[in-house]
Every structure is written in structure tokens, then in C-alpha cells.
PDB file of N, CA and C in Angstrom:
ATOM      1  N   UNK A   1      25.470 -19.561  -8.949  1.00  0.00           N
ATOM      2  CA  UNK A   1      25.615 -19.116  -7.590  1.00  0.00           C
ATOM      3  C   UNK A   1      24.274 -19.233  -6.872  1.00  0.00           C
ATOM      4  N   UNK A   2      24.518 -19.806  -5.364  1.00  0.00           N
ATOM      5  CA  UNK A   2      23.040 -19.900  -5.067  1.00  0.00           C
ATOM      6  C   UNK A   2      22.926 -18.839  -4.248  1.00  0.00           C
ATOM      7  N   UNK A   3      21.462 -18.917  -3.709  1.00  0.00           N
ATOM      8  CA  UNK A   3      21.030 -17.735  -3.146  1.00  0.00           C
ATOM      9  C   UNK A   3      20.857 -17.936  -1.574  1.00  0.00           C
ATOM     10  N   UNK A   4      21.088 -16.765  -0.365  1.00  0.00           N
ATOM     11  CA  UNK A   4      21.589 -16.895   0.417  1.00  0.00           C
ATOM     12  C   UNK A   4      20.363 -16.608   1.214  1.00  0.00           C
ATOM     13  N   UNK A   5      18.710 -16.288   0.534  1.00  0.00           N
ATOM     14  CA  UNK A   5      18.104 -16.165   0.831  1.00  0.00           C
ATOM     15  C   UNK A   5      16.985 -17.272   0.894  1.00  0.00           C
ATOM     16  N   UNK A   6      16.751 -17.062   2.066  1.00  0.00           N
ATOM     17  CA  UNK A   6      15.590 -18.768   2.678  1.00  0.00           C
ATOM     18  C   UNK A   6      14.126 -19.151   1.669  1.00  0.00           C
ATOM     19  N   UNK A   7      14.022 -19.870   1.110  1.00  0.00           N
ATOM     20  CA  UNK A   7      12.779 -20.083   1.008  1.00  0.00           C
ATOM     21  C   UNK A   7      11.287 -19.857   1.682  1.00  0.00           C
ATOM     22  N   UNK A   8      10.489 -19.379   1.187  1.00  0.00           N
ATOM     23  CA  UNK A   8       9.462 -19.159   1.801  1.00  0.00           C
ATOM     24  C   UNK A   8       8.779 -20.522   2.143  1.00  0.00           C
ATOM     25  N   UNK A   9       7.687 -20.308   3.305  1.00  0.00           N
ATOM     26  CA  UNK A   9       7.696 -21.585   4.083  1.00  0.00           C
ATOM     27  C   UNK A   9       6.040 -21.663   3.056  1.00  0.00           C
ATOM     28  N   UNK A  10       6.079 -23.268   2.402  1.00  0.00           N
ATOM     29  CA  UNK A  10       4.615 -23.498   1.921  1.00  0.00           C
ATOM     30  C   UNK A  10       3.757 -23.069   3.370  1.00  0.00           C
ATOM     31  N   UNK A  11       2.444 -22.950   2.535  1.00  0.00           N
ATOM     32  CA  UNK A  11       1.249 -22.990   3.712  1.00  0.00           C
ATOM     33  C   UNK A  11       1.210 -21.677   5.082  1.00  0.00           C
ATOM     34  N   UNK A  12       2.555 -21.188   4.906  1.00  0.00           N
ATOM     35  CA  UNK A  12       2.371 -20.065   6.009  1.00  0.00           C
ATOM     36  C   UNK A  12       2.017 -18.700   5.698  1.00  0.00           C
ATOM     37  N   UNK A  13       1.139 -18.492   6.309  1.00  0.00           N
ATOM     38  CA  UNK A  13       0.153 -16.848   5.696  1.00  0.00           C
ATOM     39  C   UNK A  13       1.106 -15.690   6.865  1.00  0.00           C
ATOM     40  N   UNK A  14       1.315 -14.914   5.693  1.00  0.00           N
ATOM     41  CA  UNK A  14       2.280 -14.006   6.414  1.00  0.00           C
ATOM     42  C   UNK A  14       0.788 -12.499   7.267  1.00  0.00           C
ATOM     43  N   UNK A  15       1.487 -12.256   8.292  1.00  0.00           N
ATOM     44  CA  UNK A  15       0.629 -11.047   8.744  1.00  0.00           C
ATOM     45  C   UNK A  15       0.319 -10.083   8.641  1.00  0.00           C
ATOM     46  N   UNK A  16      -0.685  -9.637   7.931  1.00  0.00           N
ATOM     47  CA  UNK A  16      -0.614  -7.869   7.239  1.00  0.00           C
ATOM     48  C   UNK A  16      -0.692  -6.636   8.523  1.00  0.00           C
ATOM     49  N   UNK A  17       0.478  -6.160   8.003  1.00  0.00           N
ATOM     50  CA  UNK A  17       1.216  -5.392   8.917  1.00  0.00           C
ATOM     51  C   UNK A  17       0.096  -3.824   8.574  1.00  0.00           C
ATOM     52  N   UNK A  18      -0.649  -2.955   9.343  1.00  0.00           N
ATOM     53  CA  UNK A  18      -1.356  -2.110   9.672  1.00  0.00           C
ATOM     54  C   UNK A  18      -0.926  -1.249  10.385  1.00  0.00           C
ATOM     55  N   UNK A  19      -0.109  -0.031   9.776  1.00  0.00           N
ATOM     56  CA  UNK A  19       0.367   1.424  10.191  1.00  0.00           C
ATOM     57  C   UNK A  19      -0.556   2.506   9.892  1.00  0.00           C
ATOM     58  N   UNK A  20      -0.005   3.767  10.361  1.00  0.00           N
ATOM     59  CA  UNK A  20      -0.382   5.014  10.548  1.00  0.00           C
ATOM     60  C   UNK A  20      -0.376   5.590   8.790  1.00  0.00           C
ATOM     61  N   UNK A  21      -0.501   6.956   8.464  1.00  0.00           N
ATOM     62  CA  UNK A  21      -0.750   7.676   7.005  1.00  0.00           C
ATOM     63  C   UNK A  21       0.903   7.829   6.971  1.00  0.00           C
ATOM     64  N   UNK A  22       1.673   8.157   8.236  1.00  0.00           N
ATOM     65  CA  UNK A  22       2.779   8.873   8.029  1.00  0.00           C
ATOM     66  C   UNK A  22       3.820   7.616   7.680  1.00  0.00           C
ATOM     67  N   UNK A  23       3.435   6.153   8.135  1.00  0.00           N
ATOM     68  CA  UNK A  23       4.665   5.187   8.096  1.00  0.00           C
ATOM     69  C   UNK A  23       4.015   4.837   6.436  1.00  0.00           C
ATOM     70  N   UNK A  24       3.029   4.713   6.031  1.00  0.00           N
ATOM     71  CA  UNK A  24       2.263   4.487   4.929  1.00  0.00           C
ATOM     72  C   UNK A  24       2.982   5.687   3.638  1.00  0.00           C
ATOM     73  N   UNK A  25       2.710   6.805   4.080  1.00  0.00           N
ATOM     74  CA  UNK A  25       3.505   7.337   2.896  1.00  0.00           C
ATOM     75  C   UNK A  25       5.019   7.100   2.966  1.00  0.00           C
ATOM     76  N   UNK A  26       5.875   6.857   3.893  1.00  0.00           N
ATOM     77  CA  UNK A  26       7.102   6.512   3.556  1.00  0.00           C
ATOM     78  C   UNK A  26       7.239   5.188   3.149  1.00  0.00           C
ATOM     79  N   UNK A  27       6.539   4.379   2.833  1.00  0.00           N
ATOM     80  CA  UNK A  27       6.575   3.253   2.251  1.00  0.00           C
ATOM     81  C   UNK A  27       6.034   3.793   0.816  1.00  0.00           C
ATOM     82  N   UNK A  28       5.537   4.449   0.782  1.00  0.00           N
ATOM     83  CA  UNK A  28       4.993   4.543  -0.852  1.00  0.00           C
ATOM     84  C   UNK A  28       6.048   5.187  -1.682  1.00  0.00           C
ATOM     85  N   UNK A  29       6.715   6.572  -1.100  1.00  0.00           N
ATOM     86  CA  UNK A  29       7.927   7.142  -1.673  1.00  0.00           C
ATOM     87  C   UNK A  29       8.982   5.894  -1.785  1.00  0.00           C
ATOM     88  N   UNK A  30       8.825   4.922  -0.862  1.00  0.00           N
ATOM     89  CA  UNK A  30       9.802   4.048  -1.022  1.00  0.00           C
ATOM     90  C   UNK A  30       9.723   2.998  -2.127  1.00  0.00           C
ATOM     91  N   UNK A  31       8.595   3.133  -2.821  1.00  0.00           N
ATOM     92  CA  UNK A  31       8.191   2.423  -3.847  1.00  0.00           C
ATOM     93  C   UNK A  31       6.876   1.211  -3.904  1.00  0.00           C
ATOM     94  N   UNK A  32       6.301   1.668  -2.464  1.00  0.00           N
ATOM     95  CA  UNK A  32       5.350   0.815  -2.174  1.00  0.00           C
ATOM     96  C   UNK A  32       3.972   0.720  -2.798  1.00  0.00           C
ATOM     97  N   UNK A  33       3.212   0.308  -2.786  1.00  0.00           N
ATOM     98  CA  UNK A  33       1.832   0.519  -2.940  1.00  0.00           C
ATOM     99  C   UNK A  33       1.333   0.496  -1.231  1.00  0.00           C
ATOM    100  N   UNK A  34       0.106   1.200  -1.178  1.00  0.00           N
ATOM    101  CA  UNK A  34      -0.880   1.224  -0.517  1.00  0.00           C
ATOM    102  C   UNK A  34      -2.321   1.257  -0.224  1.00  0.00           C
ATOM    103  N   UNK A  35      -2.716   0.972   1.019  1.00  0.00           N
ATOM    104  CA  UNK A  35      -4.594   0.847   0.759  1.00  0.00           C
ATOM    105  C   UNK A  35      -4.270   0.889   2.300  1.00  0.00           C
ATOM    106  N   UNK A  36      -6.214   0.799   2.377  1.00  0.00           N
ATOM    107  CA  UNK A  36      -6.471   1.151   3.674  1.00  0.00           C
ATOM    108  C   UNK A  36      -8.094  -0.041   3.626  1.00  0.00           C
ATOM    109  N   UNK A  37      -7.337  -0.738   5.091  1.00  0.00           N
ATOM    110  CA  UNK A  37      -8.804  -1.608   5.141  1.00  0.00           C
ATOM    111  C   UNK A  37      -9.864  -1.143   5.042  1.00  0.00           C
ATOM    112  N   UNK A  38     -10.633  -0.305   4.981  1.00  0.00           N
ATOM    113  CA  UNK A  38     -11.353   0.340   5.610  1.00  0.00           C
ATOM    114  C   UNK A  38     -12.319   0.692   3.704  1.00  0.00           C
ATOM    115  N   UNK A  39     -11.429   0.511   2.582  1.00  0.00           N
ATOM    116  CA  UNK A  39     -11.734   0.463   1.146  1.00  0.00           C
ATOM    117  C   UNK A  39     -12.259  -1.457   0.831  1.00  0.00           C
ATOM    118  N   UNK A  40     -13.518  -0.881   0.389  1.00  0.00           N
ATOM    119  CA  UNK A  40     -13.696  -2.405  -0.120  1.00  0.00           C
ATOM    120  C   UNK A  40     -13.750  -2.896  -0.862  1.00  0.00           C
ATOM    121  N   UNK A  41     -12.854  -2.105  -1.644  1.00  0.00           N
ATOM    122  CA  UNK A  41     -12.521  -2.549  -3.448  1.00  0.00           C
ATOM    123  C   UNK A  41     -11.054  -2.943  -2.629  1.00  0.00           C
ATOM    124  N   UNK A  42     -10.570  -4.366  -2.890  1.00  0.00           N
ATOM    125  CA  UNK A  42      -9.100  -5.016  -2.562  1.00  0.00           C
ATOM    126  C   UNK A  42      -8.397  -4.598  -3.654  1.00  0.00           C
ATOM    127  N   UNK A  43      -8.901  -4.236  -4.885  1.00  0.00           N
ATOM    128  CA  UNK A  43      -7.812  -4.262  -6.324  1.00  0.00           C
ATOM    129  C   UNK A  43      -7.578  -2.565  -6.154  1.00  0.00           C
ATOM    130  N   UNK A  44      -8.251  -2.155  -5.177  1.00  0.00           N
ATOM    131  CA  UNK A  44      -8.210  -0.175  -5.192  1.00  0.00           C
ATOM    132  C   UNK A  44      -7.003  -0.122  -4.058  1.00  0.00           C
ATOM    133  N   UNK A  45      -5.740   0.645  -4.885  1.00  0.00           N
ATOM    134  CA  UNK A  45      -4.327   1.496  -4.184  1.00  0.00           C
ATOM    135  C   UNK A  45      -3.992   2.570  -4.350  1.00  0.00           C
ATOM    136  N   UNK A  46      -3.431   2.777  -3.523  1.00  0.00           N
ATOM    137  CA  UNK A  46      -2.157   4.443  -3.712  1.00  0.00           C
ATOM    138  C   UNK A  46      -1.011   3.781  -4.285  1.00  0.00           C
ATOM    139  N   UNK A  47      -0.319   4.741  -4.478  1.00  0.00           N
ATOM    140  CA  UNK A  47       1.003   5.206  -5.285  1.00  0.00           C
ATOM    141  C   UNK A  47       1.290   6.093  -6.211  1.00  0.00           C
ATOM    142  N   UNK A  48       2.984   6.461  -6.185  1.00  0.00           N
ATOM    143  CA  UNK A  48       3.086   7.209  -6.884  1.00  0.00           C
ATOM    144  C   UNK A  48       3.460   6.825  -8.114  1.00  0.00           C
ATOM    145  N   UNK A  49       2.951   7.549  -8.878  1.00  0.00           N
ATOM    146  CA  UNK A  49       3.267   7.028 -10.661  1.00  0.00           C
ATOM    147  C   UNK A  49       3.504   8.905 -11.515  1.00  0.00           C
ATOM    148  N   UNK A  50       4.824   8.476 -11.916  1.00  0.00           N
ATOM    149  CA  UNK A  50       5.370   9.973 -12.725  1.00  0.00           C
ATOM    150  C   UNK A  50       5.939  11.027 -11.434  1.00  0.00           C
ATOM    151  N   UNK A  51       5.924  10.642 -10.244  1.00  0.00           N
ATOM    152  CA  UNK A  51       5.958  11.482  -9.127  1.00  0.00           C
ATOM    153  C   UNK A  51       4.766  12.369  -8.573  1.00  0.00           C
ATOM    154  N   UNK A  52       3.612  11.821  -8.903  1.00  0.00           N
ATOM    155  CA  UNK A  52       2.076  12.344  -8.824  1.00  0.00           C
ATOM    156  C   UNK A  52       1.984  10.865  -7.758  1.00  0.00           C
ATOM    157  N   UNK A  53       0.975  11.376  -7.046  1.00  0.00           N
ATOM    158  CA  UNK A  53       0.367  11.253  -5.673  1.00  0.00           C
ATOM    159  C   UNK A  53      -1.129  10.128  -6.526  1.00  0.00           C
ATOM    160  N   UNK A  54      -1.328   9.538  -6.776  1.00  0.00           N
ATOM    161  CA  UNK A  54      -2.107   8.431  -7.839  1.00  0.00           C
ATOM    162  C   UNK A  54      -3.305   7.382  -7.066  1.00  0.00           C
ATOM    163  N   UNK A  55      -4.284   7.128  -7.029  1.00  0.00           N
ATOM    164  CA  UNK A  55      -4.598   6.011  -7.123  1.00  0.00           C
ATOM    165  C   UNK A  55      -5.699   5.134  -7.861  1.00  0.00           C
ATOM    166  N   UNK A  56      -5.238   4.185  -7.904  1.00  0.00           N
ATOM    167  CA  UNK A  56      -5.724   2.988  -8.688  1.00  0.00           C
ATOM    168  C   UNK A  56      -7.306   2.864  -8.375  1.00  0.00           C
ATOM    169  N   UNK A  57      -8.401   3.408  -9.318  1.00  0.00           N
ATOM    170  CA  UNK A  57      -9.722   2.447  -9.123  1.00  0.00           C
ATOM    171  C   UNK A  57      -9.921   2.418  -9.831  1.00  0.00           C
ATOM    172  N   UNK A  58     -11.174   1.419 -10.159  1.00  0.00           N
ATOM    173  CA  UNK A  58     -11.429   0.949 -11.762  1.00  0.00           C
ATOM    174  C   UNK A  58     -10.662   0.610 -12.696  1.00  0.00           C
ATOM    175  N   UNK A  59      -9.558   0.150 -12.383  1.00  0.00           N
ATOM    176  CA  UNK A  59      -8.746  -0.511 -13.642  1.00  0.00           C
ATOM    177  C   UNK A  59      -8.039   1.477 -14.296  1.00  0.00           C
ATOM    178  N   UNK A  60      -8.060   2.275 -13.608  1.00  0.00           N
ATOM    179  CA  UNK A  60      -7.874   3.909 -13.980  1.00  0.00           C
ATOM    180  C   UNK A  60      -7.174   4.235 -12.911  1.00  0.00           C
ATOM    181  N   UNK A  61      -6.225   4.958 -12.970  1.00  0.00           N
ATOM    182  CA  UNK A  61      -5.332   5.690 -12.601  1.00  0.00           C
ATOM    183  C   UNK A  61      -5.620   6.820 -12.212  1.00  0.00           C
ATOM    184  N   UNK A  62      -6.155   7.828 -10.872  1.00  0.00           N
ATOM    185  CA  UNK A  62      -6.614   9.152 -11.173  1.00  0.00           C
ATOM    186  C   UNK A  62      -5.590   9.605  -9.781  1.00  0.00           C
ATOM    187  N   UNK A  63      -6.094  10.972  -9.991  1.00  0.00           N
ATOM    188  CA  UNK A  63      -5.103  11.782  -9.332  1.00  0.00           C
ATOM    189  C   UNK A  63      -5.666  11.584  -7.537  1.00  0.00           C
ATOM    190  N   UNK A  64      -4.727  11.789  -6.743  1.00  0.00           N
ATOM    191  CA  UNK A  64      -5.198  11.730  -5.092  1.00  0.00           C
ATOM    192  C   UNK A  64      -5.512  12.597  -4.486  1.00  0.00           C
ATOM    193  N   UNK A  65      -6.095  13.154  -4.149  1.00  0.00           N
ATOM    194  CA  UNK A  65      -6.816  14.277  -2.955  1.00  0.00           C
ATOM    195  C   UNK A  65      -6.697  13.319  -1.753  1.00  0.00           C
ATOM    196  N   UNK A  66      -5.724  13.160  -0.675  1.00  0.00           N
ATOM    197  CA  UNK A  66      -5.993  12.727   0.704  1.00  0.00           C
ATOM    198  C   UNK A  66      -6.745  13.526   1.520  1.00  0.00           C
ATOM    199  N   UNK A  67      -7.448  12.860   2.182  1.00  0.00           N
ATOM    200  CA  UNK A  67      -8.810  13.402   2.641  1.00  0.00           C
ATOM    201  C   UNK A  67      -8.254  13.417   4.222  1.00  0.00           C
ATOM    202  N   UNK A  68      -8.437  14.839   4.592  1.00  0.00           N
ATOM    203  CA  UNK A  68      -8.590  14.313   6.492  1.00  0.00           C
ATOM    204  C   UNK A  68      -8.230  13.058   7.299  1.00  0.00           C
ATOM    205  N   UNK A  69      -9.707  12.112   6.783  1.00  0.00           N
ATOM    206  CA  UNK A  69      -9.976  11.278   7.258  1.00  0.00           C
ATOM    207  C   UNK A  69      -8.549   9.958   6.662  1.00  0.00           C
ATOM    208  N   UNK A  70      -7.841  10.172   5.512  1.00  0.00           N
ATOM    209  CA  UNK A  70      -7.030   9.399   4.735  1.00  0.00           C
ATOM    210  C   UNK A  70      -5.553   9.661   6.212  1.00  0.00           C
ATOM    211  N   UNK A  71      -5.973  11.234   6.570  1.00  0.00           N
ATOM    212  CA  UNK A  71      -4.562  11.575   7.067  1.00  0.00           C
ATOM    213  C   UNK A  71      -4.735  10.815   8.726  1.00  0.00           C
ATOM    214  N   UNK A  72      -6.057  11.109   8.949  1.00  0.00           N
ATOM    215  CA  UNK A  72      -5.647  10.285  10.768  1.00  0.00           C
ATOM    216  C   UNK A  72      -6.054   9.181  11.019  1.00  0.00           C
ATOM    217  N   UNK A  73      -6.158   7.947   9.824  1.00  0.00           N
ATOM    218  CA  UNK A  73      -6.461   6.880   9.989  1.00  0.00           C
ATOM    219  C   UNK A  73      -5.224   6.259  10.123  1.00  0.00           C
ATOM    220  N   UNK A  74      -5.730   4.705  11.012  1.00  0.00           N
ATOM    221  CA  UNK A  74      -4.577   3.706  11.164  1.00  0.00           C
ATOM    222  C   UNK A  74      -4.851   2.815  10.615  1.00  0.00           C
ATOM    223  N   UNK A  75      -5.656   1.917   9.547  1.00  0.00           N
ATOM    224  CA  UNK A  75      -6.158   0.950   8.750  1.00  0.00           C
ATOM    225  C   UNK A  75      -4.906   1.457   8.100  1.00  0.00           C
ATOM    226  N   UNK A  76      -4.024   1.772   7.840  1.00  0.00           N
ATOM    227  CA  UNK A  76      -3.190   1.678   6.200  1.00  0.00           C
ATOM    228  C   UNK A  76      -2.432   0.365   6.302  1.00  0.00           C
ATOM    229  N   UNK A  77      -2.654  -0.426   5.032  1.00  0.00           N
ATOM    230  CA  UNK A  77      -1.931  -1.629   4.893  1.00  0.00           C
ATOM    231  C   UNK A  77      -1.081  -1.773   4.039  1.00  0.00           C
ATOM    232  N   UNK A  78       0.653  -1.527   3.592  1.00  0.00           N
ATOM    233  CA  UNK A  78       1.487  -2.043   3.092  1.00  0.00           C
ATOM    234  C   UNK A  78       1.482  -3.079   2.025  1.00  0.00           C
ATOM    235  N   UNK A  79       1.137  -2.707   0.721  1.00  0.00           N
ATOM    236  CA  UNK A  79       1.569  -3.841   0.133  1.00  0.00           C
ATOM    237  C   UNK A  79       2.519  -3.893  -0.537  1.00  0.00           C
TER     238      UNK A  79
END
């Protein structure tokens, strides 16, 4: 059975889409990962892992404290 879904187009760079903390955590409950431009480690994310609030640095897994500054920023990027 084939699939009804389009191929992605070679060569076209898709646009990284840049929301608020609040559209950012409903993407993460939704199973997303997240980051925030504004981090200049690219391999450093959020998410949740076990239902804990998590993120990724150093190749380590540690627990999240959102900071103020985590809550009224608009750099959050969707991945």
C-alpha cells in the first residue's frame, strides 16, 4: 500500500518555527523536544522523560528548574 503522504522536497530547508514558553511546553507534553536559541550548546534540550520536567546537557540527563527568564522568553524552538 502506498503512502498518501508527499515526499519531502530535496534541497528545501524548512523554517524553524520560534514560539513563546507556553506554546513550547505544550509541544513538549505533546512529546516534543525543546531548546531555546538563545543556548549555545545545539545538542542541549528539554523534555520530559519518566514524566519529570528533564534536560539534556552533556550527553546527561538532569532535572529542570525553569528559570524566570526560561518562562518570558520567545527564542523557544520546536524540535
Amino acid at each position: 500500500m502506498k503512502s498518501a503522504s508527499p515526499l519531502p522536497v530535496k534541497g528545501k530547508k524548512f523554517e524553524k518555527r520560534v514560539v513563546g514558553f507556553p506554546e513550547a511546553i505544550g509541544a513538549l507534553i505533546g512529546g516534543a523536544k525543546i531548546r531555546r536559541e538563545e543556548w549555545s550548546d545545539a545538542s542541549e534540550f528539554g523534555l520530559l522523560k519518566d514524566q519529570y520536567l528533564m534536560i539534556h546537557r552533556g550527553n546527561k540527563f538532569h532535572a529542570w528548574l525553569v528559570s524566570e527568564g526560561d518562562l518570558l522568553a520567545l527564542d523557544w524552538i520546536i524540535i
